[in-house]
N, C-alpha and C. Protein backbone atom coordinates (compact mmCIF):
# COMPACT_ATOMS: atom_id res chain seq x y z
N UNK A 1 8.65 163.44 25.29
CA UNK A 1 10.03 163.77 25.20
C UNK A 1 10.19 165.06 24.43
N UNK A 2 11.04 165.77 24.91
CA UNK A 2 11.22 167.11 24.04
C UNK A 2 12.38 166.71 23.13
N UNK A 3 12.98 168.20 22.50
CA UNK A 3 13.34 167.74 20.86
C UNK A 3 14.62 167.45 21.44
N UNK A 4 15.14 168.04 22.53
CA UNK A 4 16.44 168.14 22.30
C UNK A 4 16.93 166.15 23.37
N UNK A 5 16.16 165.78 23.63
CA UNK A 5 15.99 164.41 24.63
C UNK A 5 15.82 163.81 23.31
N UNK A 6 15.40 164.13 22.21
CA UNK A 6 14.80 163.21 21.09
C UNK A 6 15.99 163.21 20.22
N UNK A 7 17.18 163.86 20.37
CA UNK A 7 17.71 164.63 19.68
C UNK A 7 19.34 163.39 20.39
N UNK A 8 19.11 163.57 21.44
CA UNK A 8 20.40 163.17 21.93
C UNK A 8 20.27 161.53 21.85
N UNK A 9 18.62 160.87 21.91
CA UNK A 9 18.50 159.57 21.80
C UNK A 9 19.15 159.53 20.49
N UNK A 10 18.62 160.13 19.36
CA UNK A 10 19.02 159.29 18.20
C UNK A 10 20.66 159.41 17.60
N UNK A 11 21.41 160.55 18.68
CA UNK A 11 22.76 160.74 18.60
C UNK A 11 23.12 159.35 19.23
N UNK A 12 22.44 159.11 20.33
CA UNK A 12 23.10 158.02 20.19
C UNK A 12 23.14 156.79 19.80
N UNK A 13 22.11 156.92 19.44
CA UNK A 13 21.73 155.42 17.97
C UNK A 13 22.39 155.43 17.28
N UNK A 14 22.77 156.96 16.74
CA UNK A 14 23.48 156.95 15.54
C UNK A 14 25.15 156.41 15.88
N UNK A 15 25.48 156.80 17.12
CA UNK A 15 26.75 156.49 17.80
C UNK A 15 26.97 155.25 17.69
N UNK A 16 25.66 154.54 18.12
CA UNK A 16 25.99 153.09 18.14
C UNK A 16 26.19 152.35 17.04
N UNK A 17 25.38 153.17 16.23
CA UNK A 17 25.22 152.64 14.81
C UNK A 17 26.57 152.22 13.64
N UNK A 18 27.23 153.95 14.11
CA UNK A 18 28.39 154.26 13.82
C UNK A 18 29.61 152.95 14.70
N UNK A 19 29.77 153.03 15.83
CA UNK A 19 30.60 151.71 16.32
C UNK A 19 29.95 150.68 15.86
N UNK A 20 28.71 150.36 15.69
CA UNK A 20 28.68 148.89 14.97
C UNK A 20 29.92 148.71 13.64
N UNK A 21 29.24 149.69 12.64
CA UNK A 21 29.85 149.82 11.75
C UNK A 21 30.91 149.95 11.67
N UNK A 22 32.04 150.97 12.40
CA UNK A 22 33.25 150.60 12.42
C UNK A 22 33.91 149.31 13.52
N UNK A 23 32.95 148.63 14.30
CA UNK A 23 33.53 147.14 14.49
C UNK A 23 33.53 146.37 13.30
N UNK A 24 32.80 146.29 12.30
CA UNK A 24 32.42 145.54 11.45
C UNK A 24 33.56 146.02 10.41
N UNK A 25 33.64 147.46 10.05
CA UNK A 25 34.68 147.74 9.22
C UNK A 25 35.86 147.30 9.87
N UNK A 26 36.32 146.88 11.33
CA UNK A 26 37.41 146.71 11.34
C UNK A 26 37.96 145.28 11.70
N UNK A 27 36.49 144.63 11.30
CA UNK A 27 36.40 142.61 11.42
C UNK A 27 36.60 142.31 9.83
N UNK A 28 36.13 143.38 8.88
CA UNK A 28 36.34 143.11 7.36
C UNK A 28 38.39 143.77 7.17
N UNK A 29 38.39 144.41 7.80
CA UNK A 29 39.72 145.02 7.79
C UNK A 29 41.11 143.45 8.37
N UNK A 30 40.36 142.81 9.52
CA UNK A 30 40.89 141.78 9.72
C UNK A 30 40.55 140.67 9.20
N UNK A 31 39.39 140.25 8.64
CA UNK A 31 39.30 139.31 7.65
C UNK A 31 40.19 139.56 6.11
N UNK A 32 40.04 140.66 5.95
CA UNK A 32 40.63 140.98 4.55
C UNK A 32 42.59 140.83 4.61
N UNK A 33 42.91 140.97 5.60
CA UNK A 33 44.07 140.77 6.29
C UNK A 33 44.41 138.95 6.55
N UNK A 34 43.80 138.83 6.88
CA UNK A 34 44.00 137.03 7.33
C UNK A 34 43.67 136.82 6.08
N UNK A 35 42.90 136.69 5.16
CA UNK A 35 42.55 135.99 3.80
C UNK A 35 43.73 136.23 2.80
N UNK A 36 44.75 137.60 2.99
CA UNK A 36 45.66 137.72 2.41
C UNK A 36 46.89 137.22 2.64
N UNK A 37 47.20 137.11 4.18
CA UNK A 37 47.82 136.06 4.49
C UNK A 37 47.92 134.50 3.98
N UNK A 38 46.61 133.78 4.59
CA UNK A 38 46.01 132.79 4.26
C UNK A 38 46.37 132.45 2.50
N UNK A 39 46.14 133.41 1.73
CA UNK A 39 46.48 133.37 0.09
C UNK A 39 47.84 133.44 0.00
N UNK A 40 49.03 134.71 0.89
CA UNK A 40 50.33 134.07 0.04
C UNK A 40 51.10 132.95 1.19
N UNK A 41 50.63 132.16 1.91
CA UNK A 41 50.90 130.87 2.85
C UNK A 41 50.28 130.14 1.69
N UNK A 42 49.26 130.28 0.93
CA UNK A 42 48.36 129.22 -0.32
C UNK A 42 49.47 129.06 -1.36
N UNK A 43 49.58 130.87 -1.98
CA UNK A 43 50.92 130.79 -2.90
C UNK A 43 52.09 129.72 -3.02
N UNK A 44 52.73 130.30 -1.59
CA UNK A 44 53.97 129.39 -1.03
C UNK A 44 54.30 128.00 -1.28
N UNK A 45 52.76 127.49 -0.57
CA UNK A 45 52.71 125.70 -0.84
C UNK A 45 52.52 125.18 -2.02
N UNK A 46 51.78 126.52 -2.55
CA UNK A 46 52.02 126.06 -4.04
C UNK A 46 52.80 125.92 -4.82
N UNK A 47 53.76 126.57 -4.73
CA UNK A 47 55.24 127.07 -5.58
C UNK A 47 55.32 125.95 -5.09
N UNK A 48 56.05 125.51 -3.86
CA UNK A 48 56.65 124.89 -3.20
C UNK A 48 56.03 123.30 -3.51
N UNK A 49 55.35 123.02 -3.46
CA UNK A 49 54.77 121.84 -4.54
C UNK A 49 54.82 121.61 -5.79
N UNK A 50 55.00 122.44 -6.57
CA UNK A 50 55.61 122.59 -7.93
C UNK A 50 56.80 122.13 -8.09
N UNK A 51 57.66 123.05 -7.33
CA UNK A 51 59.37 122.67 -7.60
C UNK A 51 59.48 121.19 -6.64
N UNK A 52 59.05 120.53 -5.56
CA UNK A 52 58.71 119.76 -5.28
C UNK A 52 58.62 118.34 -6.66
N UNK A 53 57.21 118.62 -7.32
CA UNK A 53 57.37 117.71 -8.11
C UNK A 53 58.20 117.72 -9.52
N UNK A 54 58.59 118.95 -10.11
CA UNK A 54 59.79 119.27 -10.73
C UNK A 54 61.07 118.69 -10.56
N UNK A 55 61.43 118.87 -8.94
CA UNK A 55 62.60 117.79 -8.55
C UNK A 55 62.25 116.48 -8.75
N UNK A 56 61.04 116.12 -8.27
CA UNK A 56 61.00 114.25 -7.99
C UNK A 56 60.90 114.16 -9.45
N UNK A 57 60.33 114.65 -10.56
CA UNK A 57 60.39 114.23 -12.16
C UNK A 57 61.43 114.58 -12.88
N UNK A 58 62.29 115.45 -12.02
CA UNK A 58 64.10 115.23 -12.97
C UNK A 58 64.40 114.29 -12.11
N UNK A 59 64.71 114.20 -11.27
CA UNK A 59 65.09 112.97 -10.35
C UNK A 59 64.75 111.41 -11.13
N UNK A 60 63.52 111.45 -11.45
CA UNK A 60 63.28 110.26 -11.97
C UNK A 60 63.60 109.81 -13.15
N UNK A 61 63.67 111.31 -14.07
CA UNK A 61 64.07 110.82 -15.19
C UNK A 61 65.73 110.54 -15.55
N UNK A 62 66.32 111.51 -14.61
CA UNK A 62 67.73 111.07 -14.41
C UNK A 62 67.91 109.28 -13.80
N UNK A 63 67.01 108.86 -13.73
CA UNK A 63 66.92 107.56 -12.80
C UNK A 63 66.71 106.81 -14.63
N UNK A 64 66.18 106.67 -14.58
CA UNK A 64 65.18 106.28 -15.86
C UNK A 64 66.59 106.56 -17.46
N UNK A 65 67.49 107.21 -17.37
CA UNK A 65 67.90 107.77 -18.37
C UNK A 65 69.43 106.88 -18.10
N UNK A 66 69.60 106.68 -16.60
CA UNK A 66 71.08 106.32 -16.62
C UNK A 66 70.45 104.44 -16.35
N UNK A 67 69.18 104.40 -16.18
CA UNK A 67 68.87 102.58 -16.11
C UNK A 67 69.26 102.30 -17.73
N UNK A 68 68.35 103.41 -18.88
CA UNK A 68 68.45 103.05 -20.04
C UNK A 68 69.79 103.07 -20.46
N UNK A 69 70.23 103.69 -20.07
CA UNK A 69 72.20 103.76 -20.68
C UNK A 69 73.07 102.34 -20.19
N UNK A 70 72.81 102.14 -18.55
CA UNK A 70 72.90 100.98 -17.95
C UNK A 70 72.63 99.89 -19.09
N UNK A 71 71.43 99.80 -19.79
CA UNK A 71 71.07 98.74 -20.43
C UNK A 71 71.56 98.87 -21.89
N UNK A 72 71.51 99.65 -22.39
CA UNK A 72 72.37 99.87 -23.69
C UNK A 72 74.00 99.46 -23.43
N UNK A 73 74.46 99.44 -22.48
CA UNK A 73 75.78 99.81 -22.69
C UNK A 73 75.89 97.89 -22.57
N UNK A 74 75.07 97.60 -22.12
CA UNK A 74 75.11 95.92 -21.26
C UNK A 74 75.00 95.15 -22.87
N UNK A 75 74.03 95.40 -23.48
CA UNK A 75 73.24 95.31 -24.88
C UNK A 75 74.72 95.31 -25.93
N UNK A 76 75.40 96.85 -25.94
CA UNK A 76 76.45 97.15 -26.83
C UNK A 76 77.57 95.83 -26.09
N UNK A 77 77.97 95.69 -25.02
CA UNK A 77 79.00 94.35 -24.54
C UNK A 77 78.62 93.53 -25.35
N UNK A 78 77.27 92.56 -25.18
CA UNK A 78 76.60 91.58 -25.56
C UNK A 78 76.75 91.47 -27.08
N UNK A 79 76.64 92.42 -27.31
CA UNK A 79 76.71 92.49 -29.59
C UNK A 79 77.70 92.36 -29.73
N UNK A 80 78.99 93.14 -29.29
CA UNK A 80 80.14 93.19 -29.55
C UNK A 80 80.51 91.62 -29.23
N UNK A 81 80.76 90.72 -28.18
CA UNK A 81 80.81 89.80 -27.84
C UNK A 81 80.84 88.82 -29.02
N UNK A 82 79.26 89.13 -29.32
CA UNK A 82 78.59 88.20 -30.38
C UNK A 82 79.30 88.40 -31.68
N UNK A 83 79.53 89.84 -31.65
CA UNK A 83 80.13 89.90 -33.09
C UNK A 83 81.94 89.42 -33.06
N UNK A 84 82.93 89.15 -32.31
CA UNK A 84 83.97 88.61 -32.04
C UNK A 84 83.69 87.27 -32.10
N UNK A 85 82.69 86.63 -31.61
CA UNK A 85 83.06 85.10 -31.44
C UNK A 85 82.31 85.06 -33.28
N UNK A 86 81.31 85.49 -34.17
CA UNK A 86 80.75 85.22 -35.15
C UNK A 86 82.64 85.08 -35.82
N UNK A 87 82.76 86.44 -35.70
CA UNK A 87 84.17 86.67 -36.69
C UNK A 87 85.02 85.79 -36.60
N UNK A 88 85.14 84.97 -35.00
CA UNK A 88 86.65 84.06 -35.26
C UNK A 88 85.50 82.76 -35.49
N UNK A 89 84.14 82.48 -35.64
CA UNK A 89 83.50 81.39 -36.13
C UNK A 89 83.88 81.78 -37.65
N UNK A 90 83.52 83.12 -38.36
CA UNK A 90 83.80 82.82 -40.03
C UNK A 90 85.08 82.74 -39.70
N UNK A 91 86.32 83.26 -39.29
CA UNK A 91 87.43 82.86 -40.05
C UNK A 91 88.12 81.87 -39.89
N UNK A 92 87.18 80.73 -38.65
CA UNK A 92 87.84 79.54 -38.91
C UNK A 92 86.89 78.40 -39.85
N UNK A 93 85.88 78.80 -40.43
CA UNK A 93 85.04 78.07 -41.75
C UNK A 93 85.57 78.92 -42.85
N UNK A 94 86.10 79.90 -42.92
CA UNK A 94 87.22 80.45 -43.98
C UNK A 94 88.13 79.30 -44.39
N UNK A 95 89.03 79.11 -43.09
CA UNK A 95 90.11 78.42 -43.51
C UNK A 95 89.87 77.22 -43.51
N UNK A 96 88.90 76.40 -43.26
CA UNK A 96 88.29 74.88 -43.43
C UNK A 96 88.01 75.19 -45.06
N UNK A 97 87.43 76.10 -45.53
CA UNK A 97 86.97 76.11 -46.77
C UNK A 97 87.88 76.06 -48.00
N UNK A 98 89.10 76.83 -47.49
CA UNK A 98 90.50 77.16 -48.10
C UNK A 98 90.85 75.80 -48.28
N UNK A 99 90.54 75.44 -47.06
CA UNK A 99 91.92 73.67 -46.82
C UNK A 99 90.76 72.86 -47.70
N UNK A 100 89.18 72.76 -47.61
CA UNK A 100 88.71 71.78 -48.43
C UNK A 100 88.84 71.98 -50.25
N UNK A 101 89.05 73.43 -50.70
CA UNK A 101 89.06 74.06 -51.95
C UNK A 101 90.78 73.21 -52.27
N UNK A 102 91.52 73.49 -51.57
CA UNK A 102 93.03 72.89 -52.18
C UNK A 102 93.00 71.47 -52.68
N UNK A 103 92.23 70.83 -51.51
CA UNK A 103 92.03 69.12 -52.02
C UNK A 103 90.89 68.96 -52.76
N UNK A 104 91.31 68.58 -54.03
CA UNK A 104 90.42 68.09 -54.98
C UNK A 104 89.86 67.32 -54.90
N UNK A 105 88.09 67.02 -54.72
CA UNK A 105 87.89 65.96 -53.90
C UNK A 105 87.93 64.95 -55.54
N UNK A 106 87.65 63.46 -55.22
CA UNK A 106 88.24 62.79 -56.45
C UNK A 106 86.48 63.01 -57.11
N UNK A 107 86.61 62.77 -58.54
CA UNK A 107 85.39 62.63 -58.97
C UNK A 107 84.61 61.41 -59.26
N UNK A 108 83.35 61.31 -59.25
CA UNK A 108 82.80 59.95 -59.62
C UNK A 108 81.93 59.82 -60.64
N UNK A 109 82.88 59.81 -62.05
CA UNK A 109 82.18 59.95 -63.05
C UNK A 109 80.89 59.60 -63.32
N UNK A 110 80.58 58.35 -63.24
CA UNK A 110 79.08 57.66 -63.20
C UNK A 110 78.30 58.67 -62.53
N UNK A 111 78.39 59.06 -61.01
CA UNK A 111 78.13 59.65 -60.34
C UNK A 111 77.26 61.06 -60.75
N UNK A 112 78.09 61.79 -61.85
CA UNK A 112 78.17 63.16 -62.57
C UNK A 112 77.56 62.82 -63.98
N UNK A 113 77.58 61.94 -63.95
CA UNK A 113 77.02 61.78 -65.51
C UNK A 113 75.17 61.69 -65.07
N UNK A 114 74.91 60.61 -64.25
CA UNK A 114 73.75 60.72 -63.51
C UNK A 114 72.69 62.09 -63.79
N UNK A 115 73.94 62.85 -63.22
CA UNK A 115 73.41 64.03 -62.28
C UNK A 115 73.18 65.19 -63.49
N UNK A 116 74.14 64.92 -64.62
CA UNK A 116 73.60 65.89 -65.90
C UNK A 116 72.64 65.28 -66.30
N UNK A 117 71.92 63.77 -66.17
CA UNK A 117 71.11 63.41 -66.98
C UNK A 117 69.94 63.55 -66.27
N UNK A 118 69.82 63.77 -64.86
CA UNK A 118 68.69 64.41 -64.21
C UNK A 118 68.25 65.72 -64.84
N UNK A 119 69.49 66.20 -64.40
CA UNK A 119 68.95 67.84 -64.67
C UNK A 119 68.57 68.06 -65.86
N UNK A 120 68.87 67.71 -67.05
CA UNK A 120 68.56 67.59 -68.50
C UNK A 120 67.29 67.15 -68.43
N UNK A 121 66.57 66.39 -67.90
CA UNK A 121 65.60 65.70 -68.05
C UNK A 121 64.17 66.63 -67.45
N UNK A 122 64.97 67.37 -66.09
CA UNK A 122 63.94 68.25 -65.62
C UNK A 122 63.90 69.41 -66.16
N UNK A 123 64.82 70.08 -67.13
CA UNK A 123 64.61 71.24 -67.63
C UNK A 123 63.65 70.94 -69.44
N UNK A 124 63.93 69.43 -69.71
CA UNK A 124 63.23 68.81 -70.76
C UNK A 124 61.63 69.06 -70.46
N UNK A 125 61.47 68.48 -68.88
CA UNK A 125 60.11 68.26 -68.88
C UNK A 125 59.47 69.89 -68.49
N UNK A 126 60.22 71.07 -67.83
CA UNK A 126 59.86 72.11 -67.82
C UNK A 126 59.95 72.90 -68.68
N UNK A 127 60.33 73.08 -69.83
CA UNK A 127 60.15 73.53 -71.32
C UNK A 127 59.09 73.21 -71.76
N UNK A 128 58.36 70.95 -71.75
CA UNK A 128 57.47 70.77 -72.41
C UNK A 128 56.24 71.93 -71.61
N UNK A 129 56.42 71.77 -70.13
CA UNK A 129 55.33 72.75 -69.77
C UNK A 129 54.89 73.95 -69.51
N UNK A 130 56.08 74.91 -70.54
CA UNK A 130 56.14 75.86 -70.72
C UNK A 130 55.36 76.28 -72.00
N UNK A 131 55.56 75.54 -73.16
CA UNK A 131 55.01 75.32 -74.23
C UNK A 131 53.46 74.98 -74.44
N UNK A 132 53.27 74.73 -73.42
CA UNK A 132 51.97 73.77 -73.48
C UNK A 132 50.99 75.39 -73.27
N UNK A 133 50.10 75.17 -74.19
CA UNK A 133 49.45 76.59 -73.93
C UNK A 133 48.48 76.77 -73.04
N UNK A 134 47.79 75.33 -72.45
CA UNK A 134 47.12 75.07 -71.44
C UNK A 134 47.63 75.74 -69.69
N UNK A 135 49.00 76.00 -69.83
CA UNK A 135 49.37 76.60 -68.59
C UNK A 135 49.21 77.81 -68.57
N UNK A 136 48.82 78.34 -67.05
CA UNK A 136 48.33 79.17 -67.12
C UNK A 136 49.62 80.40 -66.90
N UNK A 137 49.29 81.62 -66.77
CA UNK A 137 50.70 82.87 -67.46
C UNK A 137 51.69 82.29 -65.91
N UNK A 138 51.17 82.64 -64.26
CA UNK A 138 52.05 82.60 -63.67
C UNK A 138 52.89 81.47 -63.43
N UNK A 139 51.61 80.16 -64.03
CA UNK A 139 53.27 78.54 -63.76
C UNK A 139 54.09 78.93 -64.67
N UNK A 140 53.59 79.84 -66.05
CA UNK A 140 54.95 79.70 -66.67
C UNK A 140 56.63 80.58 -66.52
N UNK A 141 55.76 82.03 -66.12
CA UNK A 141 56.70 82.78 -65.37
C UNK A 141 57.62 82.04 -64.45
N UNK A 142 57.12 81.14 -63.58
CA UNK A 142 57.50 80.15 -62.39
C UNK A 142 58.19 79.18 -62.94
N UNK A 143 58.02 78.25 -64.21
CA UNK A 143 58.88 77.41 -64.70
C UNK A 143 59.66 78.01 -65.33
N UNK A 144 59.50 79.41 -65.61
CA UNK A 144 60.95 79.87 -66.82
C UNK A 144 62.13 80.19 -65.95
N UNK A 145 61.94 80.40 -64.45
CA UNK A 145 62.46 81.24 -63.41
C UNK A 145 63.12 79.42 -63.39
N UNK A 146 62.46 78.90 -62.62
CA UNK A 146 63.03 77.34 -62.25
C UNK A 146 64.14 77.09 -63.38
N UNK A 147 64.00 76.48 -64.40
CA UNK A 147 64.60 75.90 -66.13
C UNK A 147 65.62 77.79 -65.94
N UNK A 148 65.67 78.39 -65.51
CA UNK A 148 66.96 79.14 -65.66
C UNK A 148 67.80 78.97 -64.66
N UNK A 149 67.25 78.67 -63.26
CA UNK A 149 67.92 78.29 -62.42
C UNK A 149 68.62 76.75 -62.50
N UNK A 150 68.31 75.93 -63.29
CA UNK A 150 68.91 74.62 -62.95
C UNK A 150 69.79 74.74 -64.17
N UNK A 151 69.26 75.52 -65.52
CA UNK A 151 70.37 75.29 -67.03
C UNK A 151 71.64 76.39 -66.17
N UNK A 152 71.56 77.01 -65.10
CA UNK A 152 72.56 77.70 -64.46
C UNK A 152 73.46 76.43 -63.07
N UNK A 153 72.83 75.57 -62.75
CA UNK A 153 73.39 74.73 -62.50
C UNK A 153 74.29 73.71 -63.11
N UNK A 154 73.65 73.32 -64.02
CA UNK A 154 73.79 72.62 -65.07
C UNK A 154 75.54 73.06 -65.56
N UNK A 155 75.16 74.22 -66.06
CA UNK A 155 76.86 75.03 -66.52
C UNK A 155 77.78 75.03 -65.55
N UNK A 156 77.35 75.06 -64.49
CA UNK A 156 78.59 74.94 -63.22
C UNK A 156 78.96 73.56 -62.92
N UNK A 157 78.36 72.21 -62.80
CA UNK A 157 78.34 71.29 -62.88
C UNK A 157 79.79 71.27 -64.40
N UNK A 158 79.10 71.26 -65.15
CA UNK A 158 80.38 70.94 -66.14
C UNK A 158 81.42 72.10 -66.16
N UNK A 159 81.51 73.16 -65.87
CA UNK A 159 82.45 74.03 -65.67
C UNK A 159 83.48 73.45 -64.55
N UNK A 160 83.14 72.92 -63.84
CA UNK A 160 83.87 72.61 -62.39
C UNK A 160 84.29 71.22 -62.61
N UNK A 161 83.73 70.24 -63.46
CA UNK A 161 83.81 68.96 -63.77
C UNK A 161 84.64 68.55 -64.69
N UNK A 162 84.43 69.35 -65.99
CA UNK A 162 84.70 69.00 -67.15
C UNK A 162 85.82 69.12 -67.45
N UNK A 163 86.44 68.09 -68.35
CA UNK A 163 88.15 68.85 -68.20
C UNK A 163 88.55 69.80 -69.14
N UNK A 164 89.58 70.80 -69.20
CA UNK A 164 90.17 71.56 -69.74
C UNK A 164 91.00 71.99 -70.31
């Protein structure tokens, strides 16, 4: 082959070479094109799935917010209720209490005399075991608490009894 036959073969290798290459540059030109597409159609569904579940989770919590109010408000009836019938329960053991306070019930002396000579007797025997040094610190804390509570009975008993 002479130069210039050698010359025109590899022109056209190179030709071909060259259209390979720009088929290829223009399959990356359309891939690069569809993939950008393909990405903001990706974008889209994405957003669009977002605000999607954004709606269904205000949605729900608006669901969720007016059940809880629903139930509070059912709750606030129910108390209120309760607290009307408590109130006309105290103010009719008010006035039972009024009407039993006016009538003096009668007294039964024997009865009351008894009943100081109990209590005298148990604050007798909780002194002796207050004294007693064998007890230990908290029964006595515990019996001084008791023997104040009953010598406080004790005074109301004859305050309420005794005549004047």
């Amino acid at each position: 082959m002479d130069t210039a036959a050698k010359r025109q073969s590899i022109e056209r290798q190179t030709d071909r070479v060259f259209e390979a290459l720009a088929t290829v540059a223009a399959l990356l030109d359309r891939t690069l094109s569809e993939m950008k597409t393909i990405d903001s159609e990706f974008q889209e569904r994405l957003l669009q799935a977002v605000h999607d579940t954004e709606a269904s989770l205000q949605s729900q919590a608006a669901q969720r917010l007016e059940s809880a109010s629903a139930e509070w408000e059912m709750e606030r009836r129910t108390l209120k209720a309760e607290i009307e019938r408590l109130s006309g329960a105290l103010a009719a053991a008010q006035t039972q209490l009024t009407i039993e306070k006016s009538a003096e019930p009668p007294i039964n002396g024997a009865a009351l005399e008894s009943e100081i000579e109990r209590v005298q007797t148990l604050i007798k025997e909780i002194s002796a075991a207050i004294a007693n040094p064998g007890t230990p610190m908290a029964a006595v804390i515990k019996k001084n608490i008791e023997r104040a509570e009953l010598e406080g009975y004790l005074k109301g008993i004859r305050y309420k009894f005794e005549p004047r």
